[in-house]
C-alpha atoms as a PDB file:
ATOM      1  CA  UNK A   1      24.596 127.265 102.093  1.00  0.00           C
ATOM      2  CA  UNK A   2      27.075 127.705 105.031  1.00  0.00           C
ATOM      3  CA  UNK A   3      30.806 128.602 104.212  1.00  0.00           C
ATOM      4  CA  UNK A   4      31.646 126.531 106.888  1.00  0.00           C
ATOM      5  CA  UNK A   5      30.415 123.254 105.354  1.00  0.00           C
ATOM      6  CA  UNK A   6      32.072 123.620 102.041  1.00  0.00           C
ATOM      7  CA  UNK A   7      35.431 124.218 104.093  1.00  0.00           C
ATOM      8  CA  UNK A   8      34.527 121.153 105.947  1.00  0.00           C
ATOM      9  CA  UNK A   9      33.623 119.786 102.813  1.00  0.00           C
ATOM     10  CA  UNK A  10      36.741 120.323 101.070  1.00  0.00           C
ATOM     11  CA  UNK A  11      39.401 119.804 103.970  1.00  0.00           C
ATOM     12  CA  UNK A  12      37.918 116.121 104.948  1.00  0.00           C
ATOM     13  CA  UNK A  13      38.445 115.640 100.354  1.00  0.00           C
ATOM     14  CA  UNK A  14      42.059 117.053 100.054  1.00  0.00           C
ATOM     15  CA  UNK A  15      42.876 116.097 103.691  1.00  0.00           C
ATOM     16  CA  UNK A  16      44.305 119.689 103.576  1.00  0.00           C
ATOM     17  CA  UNK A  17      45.641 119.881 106.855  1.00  0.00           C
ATOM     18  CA  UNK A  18      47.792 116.770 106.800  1.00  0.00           C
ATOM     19  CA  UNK A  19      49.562 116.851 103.535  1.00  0.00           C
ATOM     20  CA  UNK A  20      52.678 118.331 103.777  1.00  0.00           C
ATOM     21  CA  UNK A  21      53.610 121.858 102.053  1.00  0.00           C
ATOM     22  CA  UNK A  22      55.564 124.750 102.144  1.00  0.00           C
ATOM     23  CA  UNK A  23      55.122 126.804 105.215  1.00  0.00           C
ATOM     24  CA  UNK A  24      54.058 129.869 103.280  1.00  0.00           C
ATOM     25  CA  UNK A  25      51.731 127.855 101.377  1.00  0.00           C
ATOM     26  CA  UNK A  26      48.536 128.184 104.124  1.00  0.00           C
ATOM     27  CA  UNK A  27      46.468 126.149 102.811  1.00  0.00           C
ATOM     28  CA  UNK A  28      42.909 125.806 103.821  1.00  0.00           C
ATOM     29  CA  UNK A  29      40.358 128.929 104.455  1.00  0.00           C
ATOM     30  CA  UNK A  30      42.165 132.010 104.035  1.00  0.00           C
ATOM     31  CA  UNK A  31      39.603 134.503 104.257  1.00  0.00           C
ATOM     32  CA  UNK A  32      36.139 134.072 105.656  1.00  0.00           C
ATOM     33  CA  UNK A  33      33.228 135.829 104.719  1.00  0.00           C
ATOM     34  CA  UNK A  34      30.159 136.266 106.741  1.00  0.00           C
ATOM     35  CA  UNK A  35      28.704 132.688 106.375  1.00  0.00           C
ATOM     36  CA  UNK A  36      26.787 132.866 103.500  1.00  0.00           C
ATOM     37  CA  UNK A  37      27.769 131.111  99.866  1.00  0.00           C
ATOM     38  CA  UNK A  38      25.957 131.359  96.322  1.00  0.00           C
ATOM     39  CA  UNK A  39      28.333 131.306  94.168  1.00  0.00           C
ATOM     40  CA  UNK A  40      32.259 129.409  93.485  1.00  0.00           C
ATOM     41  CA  UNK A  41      34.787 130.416  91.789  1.00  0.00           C
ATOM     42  CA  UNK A  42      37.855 128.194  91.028  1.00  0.00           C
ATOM     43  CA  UNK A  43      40.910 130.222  89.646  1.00  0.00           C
ATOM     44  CA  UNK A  44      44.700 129.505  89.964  1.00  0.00           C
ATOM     45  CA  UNK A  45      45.952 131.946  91.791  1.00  0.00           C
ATOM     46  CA  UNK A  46      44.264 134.395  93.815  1.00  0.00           C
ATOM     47  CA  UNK A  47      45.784 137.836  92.224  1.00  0.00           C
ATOM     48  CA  UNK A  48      44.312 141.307  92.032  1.00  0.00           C
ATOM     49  CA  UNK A  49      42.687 140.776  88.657  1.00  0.00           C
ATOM     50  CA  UNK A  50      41.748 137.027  89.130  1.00  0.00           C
ATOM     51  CA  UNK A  51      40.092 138.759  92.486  1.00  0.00           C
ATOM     52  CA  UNK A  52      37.757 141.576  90.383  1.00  0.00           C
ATOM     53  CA  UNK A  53      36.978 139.418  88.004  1.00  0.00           C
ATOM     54  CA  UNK A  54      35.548 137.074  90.431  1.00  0.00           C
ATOM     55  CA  UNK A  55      33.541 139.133  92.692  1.00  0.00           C
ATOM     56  CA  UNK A  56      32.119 141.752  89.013  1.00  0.00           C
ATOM     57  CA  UNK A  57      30.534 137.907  88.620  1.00  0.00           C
ATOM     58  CA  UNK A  58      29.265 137.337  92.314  1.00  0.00           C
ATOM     59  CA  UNK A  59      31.492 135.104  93.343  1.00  0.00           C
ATOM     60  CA  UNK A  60      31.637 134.923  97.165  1.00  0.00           C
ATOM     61  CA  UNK A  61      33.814 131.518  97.656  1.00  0.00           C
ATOM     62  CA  UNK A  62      37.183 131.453  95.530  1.00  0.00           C
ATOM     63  CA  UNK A  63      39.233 128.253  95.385  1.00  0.00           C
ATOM     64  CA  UNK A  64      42.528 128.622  94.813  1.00  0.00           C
ATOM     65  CA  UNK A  65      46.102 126.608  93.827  1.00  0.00           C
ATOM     66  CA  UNK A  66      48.534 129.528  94.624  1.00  0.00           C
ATOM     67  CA  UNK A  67      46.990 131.564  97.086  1.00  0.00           C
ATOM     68  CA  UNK A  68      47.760 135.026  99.144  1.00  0.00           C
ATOM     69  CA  UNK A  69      50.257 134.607 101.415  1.00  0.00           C
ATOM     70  CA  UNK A  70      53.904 133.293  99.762  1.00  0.00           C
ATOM     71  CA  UNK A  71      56.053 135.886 101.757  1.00  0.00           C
ATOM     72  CA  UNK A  72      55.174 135.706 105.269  1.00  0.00           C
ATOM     73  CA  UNK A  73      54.046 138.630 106.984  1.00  0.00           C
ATOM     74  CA  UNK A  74      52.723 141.646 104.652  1.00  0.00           C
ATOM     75  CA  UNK A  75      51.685 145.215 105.077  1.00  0.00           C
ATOM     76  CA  UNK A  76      48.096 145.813 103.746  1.00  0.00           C
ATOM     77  CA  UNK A  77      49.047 148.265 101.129  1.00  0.00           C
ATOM     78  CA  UNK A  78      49.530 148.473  97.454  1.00  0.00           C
ATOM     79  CA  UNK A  79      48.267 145.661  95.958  1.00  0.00           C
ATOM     80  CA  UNK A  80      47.641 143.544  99.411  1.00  0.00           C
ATOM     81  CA  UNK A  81      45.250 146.194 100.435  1.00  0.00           C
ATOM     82  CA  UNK A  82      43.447 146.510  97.010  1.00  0.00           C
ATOM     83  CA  UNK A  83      43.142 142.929  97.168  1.00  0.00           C
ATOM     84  CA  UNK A  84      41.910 143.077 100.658  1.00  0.00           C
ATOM     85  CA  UNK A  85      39.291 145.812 100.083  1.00  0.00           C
ATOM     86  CA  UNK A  86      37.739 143.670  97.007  1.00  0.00           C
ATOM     87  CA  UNK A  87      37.532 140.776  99.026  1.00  0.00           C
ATOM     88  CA  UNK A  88      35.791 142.517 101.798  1.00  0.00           C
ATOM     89  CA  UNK A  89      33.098 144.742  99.733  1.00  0.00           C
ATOM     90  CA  UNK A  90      32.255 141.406  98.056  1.00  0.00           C
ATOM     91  CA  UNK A  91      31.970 139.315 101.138  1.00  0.00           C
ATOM     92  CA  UNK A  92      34.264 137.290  99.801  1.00  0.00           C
ATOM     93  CA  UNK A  93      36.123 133.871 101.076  1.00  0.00           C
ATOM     94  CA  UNK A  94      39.342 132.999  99.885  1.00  0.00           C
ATOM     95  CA  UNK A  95      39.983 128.793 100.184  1.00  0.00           C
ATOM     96  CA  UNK A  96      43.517 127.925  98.893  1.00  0.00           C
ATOM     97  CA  UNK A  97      45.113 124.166  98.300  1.00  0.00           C
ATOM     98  CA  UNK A  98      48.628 123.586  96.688  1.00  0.00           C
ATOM     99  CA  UNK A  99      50.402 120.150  97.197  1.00  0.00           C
ATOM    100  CA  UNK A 100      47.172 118.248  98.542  1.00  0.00           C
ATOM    101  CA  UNK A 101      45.184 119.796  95.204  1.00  0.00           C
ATOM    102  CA  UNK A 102      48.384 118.527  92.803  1.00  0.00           C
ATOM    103  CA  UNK A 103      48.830 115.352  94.895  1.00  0.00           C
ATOM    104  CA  UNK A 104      44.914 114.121  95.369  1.00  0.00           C
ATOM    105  CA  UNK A 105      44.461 110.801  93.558  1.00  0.00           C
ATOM    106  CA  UNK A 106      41.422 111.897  92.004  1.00  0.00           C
ATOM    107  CA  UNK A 107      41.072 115.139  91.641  1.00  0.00           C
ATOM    108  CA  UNK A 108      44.667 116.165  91.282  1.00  0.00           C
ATOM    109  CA  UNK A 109      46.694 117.448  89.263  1.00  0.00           C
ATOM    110  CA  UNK A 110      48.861 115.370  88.472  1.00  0.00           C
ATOM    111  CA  UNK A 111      46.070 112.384  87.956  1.00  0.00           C
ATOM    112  CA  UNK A 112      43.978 114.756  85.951  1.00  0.00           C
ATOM    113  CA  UNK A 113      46.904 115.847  83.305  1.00  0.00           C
ATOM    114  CA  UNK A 114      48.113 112.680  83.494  1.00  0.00           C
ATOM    115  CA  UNK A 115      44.395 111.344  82.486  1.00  0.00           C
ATOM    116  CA  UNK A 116      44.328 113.971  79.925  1.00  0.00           C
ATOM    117  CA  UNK A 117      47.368 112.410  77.784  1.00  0.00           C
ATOM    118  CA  UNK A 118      46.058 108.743  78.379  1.00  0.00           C
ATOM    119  CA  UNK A 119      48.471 108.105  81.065  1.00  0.00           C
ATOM    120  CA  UNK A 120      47.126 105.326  83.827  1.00  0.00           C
ATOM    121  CA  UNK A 121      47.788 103.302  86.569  1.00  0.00           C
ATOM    122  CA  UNK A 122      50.805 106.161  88.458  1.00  0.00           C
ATOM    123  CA  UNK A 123      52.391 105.116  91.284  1.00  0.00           C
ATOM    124  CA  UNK A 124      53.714 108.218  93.402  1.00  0.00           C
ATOM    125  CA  UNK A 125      57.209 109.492  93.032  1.00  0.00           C
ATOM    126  CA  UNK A 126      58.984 112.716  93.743  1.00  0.00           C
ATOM    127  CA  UNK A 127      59.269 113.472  97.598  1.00  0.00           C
ATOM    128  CA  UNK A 128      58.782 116.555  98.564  1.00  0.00           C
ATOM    129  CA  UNK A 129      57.704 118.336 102.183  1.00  0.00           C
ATOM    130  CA  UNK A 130      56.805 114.607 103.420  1.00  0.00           C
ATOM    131  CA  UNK A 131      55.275 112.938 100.771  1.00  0.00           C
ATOM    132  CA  UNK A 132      55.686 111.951  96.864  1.00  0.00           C
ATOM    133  CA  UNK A 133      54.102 115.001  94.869  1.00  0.00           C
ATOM    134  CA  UNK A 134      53.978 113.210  91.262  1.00  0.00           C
ATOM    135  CA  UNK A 135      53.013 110.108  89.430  1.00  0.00           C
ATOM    136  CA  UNK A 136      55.428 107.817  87.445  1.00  0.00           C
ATOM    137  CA  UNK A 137      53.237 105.755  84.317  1.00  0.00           C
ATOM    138  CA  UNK A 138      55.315 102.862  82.534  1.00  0.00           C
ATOM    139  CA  UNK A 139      53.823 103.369  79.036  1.00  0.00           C
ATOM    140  CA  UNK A 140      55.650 103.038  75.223  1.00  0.00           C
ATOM    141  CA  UNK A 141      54.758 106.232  73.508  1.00  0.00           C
ATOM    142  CA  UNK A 142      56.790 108.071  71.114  1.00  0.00           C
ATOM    143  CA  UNK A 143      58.163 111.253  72.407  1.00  0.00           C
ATOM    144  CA  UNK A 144      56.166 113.588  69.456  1.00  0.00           C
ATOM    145  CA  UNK A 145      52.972 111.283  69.906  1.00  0.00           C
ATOM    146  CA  UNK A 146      53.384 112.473  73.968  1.00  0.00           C
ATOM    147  CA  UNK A 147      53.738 116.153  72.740  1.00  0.00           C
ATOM    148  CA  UNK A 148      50.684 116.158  70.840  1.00  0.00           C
ATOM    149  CA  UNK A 149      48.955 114.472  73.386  1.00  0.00           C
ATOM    150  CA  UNK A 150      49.892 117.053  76.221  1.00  0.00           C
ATOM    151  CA  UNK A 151      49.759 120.219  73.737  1.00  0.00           C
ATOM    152  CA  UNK A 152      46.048 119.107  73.384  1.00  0.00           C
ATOM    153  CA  UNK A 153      45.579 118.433  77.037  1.00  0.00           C
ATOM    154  CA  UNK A 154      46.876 122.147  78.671  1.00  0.00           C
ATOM    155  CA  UNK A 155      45.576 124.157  74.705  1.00  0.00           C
ATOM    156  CA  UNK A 156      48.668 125.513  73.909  1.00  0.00           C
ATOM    157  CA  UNK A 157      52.393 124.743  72.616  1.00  0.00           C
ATOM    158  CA  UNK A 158      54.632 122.352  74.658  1.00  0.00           C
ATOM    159  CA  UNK A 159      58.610 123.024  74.786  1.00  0.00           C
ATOM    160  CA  UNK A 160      60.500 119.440  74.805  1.00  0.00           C
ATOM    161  CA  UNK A 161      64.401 119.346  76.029  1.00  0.00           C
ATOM    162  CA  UNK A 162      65.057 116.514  74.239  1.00  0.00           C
ATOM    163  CA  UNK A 163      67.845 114.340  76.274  1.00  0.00           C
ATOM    164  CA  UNK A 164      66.268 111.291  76.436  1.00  0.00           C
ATOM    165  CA  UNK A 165      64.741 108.114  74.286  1.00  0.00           C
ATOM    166  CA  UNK A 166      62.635 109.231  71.566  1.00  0.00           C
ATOM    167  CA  UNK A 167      59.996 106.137  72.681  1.00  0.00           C
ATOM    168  CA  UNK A 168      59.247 106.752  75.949  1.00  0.00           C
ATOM    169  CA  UNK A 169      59.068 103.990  78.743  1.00  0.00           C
ATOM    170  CA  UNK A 170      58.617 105.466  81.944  1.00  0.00           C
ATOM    171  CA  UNK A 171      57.206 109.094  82.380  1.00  0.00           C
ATOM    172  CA  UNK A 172      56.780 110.979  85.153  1.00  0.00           C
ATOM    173  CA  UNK A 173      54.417 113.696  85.729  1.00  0.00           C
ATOM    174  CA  UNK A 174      54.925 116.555  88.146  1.00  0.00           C
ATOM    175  CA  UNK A 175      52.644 119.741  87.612  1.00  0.00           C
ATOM    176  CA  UNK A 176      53.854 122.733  88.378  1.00  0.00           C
ATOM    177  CA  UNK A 177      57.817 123.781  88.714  1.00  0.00           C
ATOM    178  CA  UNK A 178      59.585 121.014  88.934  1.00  0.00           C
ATOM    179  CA  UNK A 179      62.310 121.346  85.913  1.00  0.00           C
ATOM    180  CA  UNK A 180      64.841 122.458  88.450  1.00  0.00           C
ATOM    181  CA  UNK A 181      64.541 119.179  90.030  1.00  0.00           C
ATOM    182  CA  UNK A 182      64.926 117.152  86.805  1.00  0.00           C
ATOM    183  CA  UNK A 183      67.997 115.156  88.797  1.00  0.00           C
ATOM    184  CA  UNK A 184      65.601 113.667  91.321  1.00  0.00           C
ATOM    185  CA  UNK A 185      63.496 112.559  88.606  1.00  0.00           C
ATOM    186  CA  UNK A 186      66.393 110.683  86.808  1.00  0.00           C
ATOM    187  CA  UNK A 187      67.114 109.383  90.110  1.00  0.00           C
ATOM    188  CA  UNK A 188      63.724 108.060  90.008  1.00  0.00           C
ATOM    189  CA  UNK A 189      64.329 105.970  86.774  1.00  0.00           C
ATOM    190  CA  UNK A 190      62.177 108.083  84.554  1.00  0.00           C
ATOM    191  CA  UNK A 191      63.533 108.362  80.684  1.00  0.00           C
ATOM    192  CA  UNK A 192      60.696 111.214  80.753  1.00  0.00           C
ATOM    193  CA  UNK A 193      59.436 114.342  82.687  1.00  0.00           C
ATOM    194  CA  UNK A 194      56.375 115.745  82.126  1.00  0.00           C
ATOM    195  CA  UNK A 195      55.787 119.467  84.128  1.00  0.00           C
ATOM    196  CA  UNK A 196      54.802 122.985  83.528  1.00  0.00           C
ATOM    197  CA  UNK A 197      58.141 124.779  83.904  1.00  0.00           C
ATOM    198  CA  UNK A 198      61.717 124.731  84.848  1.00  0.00           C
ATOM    199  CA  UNK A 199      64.985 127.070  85.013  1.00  0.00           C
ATOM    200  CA  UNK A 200      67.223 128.106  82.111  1.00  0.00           C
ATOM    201  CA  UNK A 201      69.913 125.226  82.907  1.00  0.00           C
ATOM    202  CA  UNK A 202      67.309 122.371  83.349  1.00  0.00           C
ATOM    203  CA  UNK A 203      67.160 122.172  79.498  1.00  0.00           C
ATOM    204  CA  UNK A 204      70.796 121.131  79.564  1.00  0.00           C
ATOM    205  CA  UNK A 205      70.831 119.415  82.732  1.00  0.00           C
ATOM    206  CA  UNK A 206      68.212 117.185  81.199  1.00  0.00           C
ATOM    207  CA  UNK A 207      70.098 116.370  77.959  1.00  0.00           C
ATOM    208  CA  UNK A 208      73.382 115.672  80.248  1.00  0.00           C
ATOM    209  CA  UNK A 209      71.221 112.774  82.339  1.00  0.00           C
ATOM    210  CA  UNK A 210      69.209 111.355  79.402  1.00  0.00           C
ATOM    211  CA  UNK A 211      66.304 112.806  80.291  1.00  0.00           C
ATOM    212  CA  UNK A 212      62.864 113.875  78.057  1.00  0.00           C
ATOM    213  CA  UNK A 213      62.074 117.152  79.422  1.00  0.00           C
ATOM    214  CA  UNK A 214      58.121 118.502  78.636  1.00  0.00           C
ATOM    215  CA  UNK A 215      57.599 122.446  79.642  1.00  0.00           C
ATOM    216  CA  UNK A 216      54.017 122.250  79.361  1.00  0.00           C
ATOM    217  CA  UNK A 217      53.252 125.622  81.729  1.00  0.00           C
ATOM    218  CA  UNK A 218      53.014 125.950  85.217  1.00  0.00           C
ATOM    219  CA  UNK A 219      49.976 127.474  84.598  1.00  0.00           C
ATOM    220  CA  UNK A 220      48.172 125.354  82.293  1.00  0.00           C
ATOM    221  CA  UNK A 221      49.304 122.471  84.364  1.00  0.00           C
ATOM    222  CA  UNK A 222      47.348 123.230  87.097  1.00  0.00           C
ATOM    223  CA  UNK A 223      44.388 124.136  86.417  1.00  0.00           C
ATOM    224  CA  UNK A 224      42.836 120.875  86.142  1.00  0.00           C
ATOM    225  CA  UNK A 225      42.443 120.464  89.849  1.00  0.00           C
ATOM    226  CA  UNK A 226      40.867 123.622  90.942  1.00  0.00           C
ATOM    227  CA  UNK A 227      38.325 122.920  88.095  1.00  0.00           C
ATOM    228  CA  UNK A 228      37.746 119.826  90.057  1.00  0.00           C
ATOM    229  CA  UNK A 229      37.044 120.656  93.232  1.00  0.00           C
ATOM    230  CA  UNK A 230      34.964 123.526  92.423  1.00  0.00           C
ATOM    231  CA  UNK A 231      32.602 121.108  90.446  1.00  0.00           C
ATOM    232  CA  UNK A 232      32.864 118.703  93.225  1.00  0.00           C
ATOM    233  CA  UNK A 233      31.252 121.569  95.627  1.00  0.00           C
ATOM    234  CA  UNK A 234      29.115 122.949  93.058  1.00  0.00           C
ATOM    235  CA  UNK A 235      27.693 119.269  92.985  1.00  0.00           C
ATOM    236  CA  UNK A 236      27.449 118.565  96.912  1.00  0.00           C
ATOM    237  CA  UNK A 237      25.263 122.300  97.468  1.00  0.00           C
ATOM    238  CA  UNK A 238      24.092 122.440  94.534  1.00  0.00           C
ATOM    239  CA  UNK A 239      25.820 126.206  93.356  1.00  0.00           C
ATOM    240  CA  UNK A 240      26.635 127.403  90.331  1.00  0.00           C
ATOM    241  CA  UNK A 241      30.083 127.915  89.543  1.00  0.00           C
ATOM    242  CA  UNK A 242      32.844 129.446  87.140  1.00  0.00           C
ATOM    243  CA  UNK A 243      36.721 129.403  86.105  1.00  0.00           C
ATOM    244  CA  UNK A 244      38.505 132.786  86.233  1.00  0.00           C
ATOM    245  CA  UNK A 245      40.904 132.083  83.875  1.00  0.00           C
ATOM    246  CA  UNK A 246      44.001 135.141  84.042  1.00  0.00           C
ATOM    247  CA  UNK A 247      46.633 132.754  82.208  1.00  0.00           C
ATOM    248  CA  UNK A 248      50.437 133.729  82.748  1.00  0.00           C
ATOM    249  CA  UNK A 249      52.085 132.347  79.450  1.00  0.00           C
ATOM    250  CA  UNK A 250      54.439 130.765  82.117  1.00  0.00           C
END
């Protein structure tokens, strides 16, 4: 199994060099190995620890949401080097997606939280760098009923900012950080946001524009999609695979 086919593989799924990001983001291949693949790992973002953990199991091909380079240029000391010398003793290969792994149809996200709480039929919303990053669901749930829903969805406790209906009619779901950009939302027409996490003031901001406001983790929200595509490989050549899971309570 060539790393070069599972890149392949992967950029022709995600289309990851024609959805729009943030510059820094680099998605695609961000560190090649020498060729050879035996084992994935799918993790959410590719820090220090997520990094040891995954090559003390063998990985040698590491999917990734948030991946290594968010602040342009870096000298390769500190931690950048530590990461740099576990990637290279382990022959290591580093593949990151961000907006085409929350925005994929399929294997999203988005999609997957969404079809996690019982959400269906989205229609994209939320532009951002080119394209519309979330979903928006027309659905009559009851605010609580949607909290117990998504608590059980992402295992852990949900935070609601309260500002809107208490029976929900049109919810939008945007993984990730997106309470600072509750306003567009509203714009949108949505009564209710669904994301992982947002910015002191968005709590208020959404009671002020009569919004529901779920903080349901960055984290937790997206690790649904590297999950995905790191079965979807594991299927296609036929390699085992693993989650590193290195949760941030965030």
């Amino acid at each position: 199994m060539h790393l070069a086919d599972a890149v392949k593989y992967l950029d022709e799924i995600l289309r990851t060099h024609e959805v729009g990001d943030f510059p820094q983001a680099l998605n695609g291949l961000q560190v090649e190995n020498s060729g050879g693949l035996t084992r994935i790992g799918a993790a959410v973002d590719a820090t220090e620890a997520v990094i040891r953990e995954a090559s003390q199991a063998g990985v040698d091909f590491l999917i990734v949401h948030h991946g290594l380079f968010w602040s342009g240029a870096q000298r390769i000391t500190g931690a950048t080097y530590r990461k740099t010398r576990l990637m290279v003793e382990a022959d290591m290969a580093i593949y990151s997606a961000h907006l085409p792994l929350d925005i994929h149809p399929e294997i999203g996200n988005n999609a997957l939280l969404a079809g996690a709480i019982g959400l269906q039929n989205g229609v994209p919303f939320f532009p951002t760098a080119g394209q519309n990053i979330g979903l928006m669901f027309e659905a009559e749930i009851s605010r609580e009923v949607l909290r117990d829903h998504l608590s059980r969805a992402v295992g852990g406790q949900v935070h609601l900012a309260p500002g809107g209906p208490v029976l929900a009619r049109r919810v939008g779901v945007v993984t990730g950080g997106a309470g600072g950009d509750i306003a567009k939302a509203a714009e949108a027409g949505v009564d209710t946001l669904i994301t992982g996490e947002g910015p002191h003031w968005s709590y208020t901001a959404a009671e002020e524009l009569g919004v529901n406001l779920f903080y349901a983790g960055h984290y937790a929200t997206e690790t649904f999609g590297v999950k995905a595509a790191a079965e979807l490989v594991s299927r296609r050549f036929a390699l085992p695979w693993q989650f590193i899971d290195h949760p941030t309570g965030l």
